[in-house]
C-alpha atoms as a PDB file:
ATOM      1  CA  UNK A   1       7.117   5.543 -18.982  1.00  0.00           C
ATOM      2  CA  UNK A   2       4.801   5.825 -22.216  1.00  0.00           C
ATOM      3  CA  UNK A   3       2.598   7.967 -20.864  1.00  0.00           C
ATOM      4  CA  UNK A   4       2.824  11.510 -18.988  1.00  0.00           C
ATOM      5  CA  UNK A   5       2.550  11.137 -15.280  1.00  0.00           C
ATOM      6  CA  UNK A   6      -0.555  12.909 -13.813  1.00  0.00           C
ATOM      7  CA  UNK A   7       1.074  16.052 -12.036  1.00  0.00           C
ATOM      8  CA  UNK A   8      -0.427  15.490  -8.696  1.00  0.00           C
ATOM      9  CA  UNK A   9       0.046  11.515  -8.286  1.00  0.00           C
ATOM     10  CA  UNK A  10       3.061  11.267 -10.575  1.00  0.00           C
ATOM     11  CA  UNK A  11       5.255  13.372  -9.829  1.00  0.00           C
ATOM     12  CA  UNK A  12       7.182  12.676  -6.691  1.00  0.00           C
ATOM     13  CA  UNK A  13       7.333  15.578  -3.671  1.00  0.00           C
ATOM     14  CA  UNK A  14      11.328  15.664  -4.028  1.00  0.00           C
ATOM     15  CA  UNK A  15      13.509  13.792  -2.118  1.00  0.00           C
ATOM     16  CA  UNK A  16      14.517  17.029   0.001  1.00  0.00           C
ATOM     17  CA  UNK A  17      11.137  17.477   1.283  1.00  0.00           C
ATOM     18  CA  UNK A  18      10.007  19.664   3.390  1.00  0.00           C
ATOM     19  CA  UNK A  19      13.259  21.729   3.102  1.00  0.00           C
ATOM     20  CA  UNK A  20      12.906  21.813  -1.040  1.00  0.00           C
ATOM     21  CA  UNK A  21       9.573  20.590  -2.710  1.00  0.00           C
ATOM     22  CA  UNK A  22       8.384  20.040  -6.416  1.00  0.00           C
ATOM     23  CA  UNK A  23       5.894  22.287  -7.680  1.00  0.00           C
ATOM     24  CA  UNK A  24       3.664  21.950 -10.760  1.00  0.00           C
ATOM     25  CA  UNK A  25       2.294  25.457 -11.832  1.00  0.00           C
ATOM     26  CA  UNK A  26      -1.177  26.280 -12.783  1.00  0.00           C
ATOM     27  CA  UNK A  27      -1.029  30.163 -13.010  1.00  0.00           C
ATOM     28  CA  UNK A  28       1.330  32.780 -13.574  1.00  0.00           C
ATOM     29  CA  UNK A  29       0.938  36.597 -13.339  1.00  0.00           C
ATOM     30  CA  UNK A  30       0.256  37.233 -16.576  1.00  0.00           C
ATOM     31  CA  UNK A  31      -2.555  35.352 -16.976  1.00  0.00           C
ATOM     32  CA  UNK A  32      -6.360  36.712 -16.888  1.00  0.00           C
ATOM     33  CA  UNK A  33      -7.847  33.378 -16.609  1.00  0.00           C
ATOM     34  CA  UNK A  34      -7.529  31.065 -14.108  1.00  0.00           C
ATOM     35  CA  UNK A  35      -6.172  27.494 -14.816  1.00  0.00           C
ATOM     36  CA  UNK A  36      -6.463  24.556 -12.322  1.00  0.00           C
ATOM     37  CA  UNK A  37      -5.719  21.033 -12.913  1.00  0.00           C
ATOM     38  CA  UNK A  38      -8.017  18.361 -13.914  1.00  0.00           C
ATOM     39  CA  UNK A  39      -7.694  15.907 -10.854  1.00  0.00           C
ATOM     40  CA  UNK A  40      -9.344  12.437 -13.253  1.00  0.00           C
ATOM     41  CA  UNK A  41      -7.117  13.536 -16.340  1.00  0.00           C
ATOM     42  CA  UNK A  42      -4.117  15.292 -15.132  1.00  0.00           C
ATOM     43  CA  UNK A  43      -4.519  18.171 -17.983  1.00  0.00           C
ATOM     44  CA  UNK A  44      -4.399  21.571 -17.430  1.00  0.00           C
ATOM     45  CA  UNK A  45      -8.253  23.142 -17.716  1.00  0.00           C
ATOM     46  CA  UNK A  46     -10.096  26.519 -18.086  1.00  0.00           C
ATOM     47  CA  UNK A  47     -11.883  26.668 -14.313  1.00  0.00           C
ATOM     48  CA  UNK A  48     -12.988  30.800 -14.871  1.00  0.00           C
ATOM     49  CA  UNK A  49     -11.904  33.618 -16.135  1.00  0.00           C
ATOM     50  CA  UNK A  50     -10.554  35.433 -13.290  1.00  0.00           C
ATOM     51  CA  UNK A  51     -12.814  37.914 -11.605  1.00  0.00           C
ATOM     52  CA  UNK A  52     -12.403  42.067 -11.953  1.00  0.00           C
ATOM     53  CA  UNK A  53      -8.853  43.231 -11.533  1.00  0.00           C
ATOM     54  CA  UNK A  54      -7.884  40.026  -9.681  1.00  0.00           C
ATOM     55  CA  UNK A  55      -4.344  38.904 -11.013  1.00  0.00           C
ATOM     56  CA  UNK A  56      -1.938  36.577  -9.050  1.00  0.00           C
ATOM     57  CA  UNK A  57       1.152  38.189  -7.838  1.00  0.00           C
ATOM     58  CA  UNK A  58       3.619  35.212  -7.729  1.00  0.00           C
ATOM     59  CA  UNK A  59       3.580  31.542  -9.361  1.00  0.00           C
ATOM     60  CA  UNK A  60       0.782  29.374  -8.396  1.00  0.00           C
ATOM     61  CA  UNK A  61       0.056  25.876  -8.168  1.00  0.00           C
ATOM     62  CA  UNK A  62       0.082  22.735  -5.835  1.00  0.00           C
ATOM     63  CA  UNK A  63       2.605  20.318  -3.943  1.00  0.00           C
ATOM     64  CA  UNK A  64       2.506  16.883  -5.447  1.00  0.00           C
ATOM     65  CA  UNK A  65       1.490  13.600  -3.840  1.00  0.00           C
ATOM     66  CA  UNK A  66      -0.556  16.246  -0.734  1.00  0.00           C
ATOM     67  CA  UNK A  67      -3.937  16.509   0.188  1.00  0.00           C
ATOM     68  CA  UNK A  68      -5.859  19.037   2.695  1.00  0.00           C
ATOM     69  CA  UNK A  69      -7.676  16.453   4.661  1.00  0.00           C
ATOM     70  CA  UNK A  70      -7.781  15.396   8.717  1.00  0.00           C
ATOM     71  CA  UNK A  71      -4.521  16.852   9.751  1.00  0.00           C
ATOM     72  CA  UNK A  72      -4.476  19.758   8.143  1.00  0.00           C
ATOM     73  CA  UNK A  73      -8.134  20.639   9.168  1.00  0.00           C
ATOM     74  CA  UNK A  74      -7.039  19.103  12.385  1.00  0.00           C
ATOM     75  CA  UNK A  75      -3.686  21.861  12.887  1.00  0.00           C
ATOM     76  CA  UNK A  76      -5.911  24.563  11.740  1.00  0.00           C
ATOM     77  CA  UNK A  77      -8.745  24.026  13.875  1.00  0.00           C
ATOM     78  CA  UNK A  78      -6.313  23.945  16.815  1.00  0.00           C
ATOM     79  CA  UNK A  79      -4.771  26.769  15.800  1.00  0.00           C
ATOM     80  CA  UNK A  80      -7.510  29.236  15.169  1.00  0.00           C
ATOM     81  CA  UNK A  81      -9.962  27.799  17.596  1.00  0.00           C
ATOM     82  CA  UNK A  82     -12.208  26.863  15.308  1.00  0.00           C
ATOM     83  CA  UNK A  83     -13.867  23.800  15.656  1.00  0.00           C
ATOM     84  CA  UNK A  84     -15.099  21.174  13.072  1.00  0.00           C
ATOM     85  CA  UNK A  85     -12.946  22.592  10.341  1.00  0.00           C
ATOM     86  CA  UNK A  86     -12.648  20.617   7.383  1.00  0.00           C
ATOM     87  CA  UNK A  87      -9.513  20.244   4.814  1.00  0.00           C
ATOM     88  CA  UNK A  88     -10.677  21.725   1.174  1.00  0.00           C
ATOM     89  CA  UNK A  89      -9.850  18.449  -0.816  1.00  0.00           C
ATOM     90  CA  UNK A  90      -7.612  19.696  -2.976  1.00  0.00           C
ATOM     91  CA  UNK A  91      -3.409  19.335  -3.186  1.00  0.00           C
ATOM     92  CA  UNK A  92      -2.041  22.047  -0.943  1.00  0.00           C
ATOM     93  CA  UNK A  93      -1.724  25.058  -2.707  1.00  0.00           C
ATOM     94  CA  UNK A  94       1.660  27.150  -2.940  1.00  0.00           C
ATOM     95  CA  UNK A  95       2.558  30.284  -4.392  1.00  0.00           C
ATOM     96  CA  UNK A  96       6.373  30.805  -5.229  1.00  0.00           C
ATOM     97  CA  UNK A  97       7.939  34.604  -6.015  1.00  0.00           C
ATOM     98  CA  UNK A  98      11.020  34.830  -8.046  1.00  0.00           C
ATOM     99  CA  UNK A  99      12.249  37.351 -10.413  1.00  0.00           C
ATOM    100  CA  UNK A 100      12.429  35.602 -13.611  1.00  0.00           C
ATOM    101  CA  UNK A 101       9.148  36.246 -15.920  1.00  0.00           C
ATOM    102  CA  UNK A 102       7.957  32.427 -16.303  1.00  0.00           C
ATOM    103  CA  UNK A 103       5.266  33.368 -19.093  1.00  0.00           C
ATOM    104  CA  UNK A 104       3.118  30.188 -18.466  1.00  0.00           C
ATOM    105  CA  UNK A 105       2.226  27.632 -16.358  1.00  0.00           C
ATOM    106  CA  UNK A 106       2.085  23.717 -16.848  1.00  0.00           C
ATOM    107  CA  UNK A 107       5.447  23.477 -15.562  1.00  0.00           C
ATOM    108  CA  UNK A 108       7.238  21.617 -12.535  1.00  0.00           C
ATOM    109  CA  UNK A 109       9.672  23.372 -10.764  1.00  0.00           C
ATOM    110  CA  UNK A 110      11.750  23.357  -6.931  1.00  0.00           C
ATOM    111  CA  UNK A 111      10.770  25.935  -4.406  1.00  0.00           C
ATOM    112  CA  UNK A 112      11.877  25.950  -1.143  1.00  0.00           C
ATOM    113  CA  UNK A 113       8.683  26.595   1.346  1.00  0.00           C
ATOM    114  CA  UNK A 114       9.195  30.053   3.648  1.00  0.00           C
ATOM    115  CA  UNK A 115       5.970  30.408   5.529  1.00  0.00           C
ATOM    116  CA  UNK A 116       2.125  30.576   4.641  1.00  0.00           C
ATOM    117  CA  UNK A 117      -1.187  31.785   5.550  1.00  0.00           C
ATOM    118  CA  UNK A 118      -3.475  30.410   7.275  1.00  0.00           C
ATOM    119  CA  UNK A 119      -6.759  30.564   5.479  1.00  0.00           C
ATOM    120  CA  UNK A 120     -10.165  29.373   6.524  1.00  0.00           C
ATOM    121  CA  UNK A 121     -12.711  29.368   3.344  1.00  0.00           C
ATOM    122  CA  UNK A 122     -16.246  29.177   4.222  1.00  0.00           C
ATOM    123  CA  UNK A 123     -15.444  26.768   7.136  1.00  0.00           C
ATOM    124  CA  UNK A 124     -12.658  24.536   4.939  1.00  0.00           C
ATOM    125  CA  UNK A 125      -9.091  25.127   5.880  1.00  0.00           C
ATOM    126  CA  UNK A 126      -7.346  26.046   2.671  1.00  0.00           C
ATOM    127  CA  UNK A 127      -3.519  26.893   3.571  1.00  0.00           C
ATOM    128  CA  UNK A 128      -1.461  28.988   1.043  1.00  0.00           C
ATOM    129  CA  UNK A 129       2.303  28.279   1.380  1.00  0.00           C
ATOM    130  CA  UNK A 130       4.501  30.485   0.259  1.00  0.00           C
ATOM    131  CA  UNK A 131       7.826  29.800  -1.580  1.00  0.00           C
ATOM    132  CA  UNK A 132      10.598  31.053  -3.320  1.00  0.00           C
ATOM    133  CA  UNK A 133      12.321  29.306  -6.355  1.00  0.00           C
ATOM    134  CA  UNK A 134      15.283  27.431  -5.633  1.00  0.00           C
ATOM    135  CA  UNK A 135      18.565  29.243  -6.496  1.00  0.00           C
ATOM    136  CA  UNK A 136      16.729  32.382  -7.424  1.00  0.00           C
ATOM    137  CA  UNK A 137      19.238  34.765  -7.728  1.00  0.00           C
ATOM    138  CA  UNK A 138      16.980  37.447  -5.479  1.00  0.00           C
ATOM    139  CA  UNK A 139      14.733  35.299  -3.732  1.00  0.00           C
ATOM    140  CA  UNK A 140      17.160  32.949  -2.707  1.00  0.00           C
ATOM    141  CA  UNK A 141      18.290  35.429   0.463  1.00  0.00           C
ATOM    142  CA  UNK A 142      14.744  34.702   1.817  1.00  0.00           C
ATOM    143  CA  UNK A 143      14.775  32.402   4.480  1.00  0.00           C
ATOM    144  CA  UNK A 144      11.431  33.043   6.097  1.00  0.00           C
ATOM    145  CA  UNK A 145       8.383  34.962   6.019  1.00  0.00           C
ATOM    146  CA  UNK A 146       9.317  37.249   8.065  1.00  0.00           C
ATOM    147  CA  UNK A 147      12.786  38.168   5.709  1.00  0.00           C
ATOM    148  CA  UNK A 148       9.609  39.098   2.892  1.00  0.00           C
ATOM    149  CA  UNK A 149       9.346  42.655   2.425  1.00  0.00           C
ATOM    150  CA  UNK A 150       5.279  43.512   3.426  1.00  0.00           C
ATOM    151  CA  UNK A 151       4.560  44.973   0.602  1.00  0.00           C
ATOM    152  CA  UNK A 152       4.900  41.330  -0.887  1.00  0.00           C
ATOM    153  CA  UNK A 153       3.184  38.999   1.720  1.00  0.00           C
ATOM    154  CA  UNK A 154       0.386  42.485   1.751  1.00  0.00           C
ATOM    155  CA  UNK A 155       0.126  41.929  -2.175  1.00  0.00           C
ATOM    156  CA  UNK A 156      -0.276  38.179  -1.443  1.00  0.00           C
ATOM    157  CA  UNK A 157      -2.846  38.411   1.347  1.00  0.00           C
ATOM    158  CA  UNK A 158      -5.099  41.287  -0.370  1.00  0.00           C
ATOM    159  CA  UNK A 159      -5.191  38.615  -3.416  1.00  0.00           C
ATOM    160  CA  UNK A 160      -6.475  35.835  -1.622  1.00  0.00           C
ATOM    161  CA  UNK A 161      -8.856  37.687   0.805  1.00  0.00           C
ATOM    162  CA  UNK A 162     -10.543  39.373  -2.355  1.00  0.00           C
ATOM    163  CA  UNK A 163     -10.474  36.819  -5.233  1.00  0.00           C
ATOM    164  CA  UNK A 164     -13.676  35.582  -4.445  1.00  0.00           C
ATOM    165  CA  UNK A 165     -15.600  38.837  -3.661  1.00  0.00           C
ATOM    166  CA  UNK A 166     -17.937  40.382  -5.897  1.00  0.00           C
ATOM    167  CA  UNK A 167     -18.020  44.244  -6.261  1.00  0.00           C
ATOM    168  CA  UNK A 168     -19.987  45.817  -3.302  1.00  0.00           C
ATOM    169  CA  UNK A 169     -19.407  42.753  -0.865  1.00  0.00           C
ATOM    170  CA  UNK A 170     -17.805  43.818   2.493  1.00  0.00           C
ATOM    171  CA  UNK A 171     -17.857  40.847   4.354  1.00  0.00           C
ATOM    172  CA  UNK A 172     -14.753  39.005   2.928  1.00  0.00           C
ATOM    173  CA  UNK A 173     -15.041  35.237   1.806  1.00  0.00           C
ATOM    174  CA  UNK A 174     -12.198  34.014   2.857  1.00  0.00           C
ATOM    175  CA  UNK A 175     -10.287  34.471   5.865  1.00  0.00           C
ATOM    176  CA  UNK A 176      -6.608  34.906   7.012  1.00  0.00           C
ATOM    177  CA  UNK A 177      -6.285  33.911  10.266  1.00  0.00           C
ATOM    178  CA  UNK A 178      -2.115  34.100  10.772  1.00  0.00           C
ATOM    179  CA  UNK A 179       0.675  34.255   8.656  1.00  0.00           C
ATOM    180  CA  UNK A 180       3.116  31.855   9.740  1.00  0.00           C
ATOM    181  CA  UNK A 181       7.361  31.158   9.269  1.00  0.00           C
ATOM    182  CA  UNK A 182       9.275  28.212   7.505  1.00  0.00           C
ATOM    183  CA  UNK A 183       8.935  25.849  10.867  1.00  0.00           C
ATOM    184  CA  UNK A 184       5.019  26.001  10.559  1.00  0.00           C
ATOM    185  CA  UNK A 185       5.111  25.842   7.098  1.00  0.00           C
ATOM    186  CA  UNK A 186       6.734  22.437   6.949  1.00  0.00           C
ATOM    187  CA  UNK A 187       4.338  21.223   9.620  1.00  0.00           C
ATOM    188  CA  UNK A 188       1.458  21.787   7.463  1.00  0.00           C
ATOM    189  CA  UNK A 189       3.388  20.362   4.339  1.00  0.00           C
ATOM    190  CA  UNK A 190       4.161  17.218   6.373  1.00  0.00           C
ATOM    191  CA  UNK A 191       0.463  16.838   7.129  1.00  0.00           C
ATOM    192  CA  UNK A 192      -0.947  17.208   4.163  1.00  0.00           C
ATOM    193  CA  UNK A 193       1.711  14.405   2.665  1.00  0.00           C
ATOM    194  CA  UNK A 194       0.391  12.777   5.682  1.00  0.00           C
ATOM    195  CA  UNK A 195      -3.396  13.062   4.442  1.00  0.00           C
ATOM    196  CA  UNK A 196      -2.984  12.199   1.089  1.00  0.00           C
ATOM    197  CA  UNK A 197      -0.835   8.897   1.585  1.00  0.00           C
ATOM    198  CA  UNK A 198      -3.982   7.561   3.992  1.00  0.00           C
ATOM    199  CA  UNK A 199      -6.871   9.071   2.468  1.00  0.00           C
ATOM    200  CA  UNK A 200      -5.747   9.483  -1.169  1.00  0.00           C
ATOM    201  CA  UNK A 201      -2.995   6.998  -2.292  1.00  0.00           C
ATOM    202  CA  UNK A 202      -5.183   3.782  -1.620  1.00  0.00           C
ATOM    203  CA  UNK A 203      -7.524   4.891  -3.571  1.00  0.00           C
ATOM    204  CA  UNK A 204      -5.549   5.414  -6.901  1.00  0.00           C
END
């Protein structure tokens, strides 16, 4: 290959998927801006600095070759009785905890997916699965969601529900509606492969 492969078309899922995925990093928890990829280039840009206090508390980034479109809107509408939701557009976003200090993002990496949230913003669904490294030597013994300790899924939720907000605002902009276990988690993964082989791959 002479050139690098665009991180959300080029780079395959992983052969193991949904059990173990690949991941390409945007952010990491030391950073106080917030990076997102360039879908036309592939690059790594500047989208904002992040807002107030806001920092990430785990690895973040997106599943390659996925897309929130029909059947993920379609899963969360039926789950949250919400009707007429639609998928955000983007690659479905993951966040993966392990104990090593990764200083920067741009990366790939293998997580295996444990659960996820089930978040609604301003009527798109915009799941957040959550995953640990593979052969983390802490992480590893998580299985599921529900082996997370709370103060780690709390410190995940109470990141996502506020990123958004400006000072003052009560009403929250996004919305959890469930946290959900590995099973669900590879549901929605499977979808949104799903979505972006019908409505993205032709395209490209």
């Amino acid at each position: 290959m002479k050139y690098r492969a665009h991180p959300w078309h080029g780079i395959s899922i992983g052969d193991k998927f949904p059990n173990q995925i690949n991941v390409y990093i945007e952010i990491v928890p030391s950073d106080t801006v917030k990076y997102e990829i360039d879908k036309e280039s592939g690059y790594l840009k500047i989208d904002r600095p992040q807002k107030f206090s806001n920092i990430i508390p785990a690895l973040y980034g997106f599943i390659p070759q996925t897309y929130c479109g029909k059947t993920v809107a379609s899963l969360s509408s039926e789950k949250t009785g919400k009707p007429g939701l639609k998928g955000d557009g983007d690659p479905l976003d993951i966040c993966v905890l392990s104990e090593r200090n990764i200083t920067h993002g741009d990366i790939l990496l293998r997580a295996i997916p444990i659960g996820g949230f089930r978040l609604i913003d301003r009527g798109e669904a915009d799941d957040k699965i959550i995953a640990v490294m593979a052969n983390d030597e802490v992480y590893k013994e998580f299985k599921d969601l529900s082996d997370c300790p709370d103060a780690i899924v709390n410190r995940l939720k109470h990141y996502f529900l506020t990123y958004k907000n400006m000072p003052g605002l009560e009403e929250h902009i996004c919305e959890i509606t469930e946290a959900y276990g590995q099973a669900e988690a590879f549901e929605v993964i499977k979808r949104a492969w799903n979505d972006y082989n019908i409505e993205i791959k032709p395209n490209i």
